[in-house]
C-alpha atoms as a PDB file:
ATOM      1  CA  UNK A   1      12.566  22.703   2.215  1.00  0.00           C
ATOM      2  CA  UNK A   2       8.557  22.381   2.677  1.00  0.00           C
ATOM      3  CA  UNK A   3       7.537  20.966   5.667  1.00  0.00           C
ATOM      4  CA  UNK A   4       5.064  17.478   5.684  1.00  0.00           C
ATOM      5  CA  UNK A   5       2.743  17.170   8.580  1.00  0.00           C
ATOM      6  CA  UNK A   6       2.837  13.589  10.065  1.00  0.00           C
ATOM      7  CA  UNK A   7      -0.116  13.807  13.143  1.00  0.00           C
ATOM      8  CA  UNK A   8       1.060  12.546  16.568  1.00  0.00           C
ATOM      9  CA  UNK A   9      -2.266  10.131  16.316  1.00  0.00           C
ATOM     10  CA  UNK A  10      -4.863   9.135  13.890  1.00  0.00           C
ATOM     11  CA  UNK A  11      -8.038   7.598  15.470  1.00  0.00           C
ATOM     12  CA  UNK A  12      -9.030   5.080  12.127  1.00  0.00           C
ATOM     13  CA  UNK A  13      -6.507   4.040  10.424  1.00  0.00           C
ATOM     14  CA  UNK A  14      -7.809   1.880   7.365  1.00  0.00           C
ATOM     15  CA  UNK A  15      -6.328  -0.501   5.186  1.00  0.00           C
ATOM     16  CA  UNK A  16      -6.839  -2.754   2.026  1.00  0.00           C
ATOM     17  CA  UNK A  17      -5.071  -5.183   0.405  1.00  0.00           C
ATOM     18  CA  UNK A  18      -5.016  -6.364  -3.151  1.00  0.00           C
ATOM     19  CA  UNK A  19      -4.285  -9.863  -3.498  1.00  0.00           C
ATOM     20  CA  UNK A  20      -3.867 -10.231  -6.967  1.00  0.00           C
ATOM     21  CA  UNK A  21      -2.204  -7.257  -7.496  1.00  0.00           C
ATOM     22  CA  UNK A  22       0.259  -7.649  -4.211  1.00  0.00           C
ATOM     23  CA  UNK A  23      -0.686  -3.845  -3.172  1.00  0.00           C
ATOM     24  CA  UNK A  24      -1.180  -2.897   0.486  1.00  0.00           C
ATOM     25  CA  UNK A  25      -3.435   0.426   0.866  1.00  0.00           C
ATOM     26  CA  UNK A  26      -3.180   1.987   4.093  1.00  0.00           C
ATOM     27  CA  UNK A  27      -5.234   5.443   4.674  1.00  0.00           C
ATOM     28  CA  UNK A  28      -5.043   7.539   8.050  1.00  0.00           C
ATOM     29  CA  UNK A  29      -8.879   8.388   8.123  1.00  0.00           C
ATOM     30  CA  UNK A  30     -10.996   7.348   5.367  1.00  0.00           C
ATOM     31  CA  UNK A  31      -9.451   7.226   1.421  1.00  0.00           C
ATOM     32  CA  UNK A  32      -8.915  10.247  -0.587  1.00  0.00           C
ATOM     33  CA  UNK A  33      -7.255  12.236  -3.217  1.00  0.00           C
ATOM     34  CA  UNK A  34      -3.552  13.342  -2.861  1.00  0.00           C
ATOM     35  CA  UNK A  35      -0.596  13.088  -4.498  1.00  0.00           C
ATOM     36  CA  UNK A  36       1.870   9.965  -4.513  1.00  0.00           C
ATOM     37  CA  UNK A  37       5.491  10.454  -3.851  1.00  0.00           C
ATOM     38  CA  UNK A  38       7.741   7.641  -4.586  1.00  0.00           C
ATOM     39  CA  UNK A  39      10.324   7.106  -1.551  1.00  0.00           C
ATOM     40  CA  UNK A  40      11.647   3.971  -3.174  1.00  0.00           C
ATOM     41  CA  UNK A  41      11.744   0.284  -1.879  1.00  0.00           C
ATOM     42  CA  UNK A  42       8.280   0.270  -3.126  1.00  0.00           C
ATOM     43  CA  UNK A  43       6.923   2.331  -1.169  1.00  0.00           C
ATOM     44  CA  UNK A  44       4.489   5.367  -2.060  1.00  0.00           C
ATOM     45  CA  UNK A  45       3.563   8.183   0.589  1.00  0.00           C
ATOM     46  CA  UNK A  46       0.293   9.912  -0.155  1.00  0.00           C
ATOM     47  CA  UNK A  47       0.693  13.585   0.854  1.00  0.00           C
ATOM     48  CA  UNK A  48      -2.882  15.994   0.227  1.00  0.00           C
ATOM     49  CA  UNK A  49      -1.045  18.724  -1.594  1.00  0.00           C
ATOM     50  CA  UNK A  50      -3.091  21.587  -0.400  1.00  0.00           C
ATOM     51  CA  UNK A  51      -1.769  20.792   3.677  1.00  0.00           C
ATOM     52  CA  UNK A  52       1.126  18.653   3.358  1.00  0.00           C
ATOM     53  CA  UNK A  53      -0.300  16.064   5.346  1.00  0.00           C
ATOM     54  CA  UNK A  54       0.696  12.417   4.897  1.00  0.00           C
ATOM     55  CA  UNK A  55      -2.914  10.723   4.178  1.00  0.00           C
ATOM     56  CA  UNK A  56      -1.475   7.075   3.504  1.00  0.00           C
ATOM     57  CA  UNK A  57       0.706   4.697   2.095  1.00  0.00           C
ATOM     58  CA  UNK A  58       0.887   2.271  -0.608  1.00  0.00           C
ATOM     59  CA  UNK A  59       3.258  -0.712  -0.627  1.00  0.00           C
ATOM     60  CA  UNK A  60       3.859  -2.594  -3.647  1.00  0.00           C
ATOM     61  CA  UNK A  61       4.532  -6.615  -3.773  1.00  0.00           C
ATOM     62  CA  UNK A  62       5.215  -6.868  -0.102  1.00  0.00           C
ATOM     63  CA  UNK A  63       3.847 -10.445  -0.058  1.00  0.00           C
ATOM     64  CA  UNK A  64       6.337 -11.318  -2.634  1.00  0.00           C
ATOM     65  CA  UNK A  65       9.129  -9.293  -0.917  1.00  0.00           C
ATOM     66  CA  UNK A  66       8.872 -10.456   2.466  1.00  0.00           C
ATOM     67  CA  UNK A  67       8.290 -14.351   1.754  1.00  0.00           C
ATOM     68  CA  UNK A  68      11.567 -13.492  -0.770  1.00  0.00           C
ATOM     69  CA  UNK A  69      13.429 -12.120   2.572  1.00  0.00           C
ATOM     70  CA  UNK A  70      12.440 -14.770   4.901  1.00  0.00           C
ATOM     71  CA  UNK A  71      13.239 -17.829   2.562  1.00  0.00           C
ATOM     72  CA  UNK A  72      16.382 -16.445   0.260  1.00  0.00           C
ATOM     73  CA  UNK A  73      14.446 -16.981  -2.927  1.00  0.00           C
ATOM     74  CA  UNK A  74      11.388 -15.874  -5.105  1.00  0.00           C
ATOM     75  CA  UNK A  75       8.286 -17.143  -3.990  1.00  0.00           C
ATOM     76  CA  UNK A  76       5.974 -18.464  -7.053  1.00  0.00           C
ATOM     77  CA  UNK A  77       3.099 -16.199  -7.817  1.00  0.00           C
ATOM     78  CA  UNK A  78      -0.353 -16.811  -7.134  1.00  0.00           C
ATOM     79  CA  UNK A  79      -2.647 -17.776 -10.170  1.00  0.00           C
ATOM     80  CA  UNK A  80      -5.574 -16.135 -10.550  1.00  0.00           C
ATOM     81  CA  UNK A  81      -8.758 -17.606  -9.439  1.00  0.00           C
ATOM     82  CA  UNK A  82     -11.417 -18.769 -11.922  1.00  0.00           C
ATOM     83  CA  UNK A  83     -14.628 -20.241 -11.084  1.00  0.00           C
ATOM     84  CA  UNK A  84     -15.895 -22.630 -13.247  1.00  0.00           C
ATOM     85  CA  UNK A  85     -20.072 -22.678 -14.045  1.00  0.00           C
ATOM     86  CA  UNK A  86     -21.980 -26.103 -13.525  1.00  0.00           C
ATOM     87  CA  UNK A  87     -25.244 -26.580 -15.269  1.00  0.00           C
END
């Protein structure tokens, strides 16, 4: 079995979330390239493939998933914004 490097400490840990989509970004270190592995529960682990080191995770609808935990039911979703144009 291949070994993944988790560091004891990363000084920036960054982080972006996509409201319409419902998709948390976290990076250790600033964004970049690697592969995704799917470890379920929506959850994606970003490993560089060259090192084995965990760069960041991606976690899918966990709005919707945690507002679905704490109240027993499925929240509505958001509509999109639109902004309308006065003249």
């Amino acid at each position: 079995m291949e070994t993944i490097n988790i560091s004891e400490k990363k000084e920036k840990i960054k982080w972006d979330y996509d409201a319409e989509a419902d998709v948390l970004y976290i990076s250790f270190g600033n964004p970049q390239n690697a592969e995704g592995v799917d470890i379920g529960e929506g959850t994606i682990v970003r490993v560089q493939s060259d090192t084995n080191e965990i760069t960041g995770l991606t976690i899918i609808n966990p709005l919707h998933r945690t507002l679905k935990s704490l109240s027993g039911k499925q929240p509505a979703r958001r509509k999109k914004k639109t902004s309308s144009a006065t003249k």
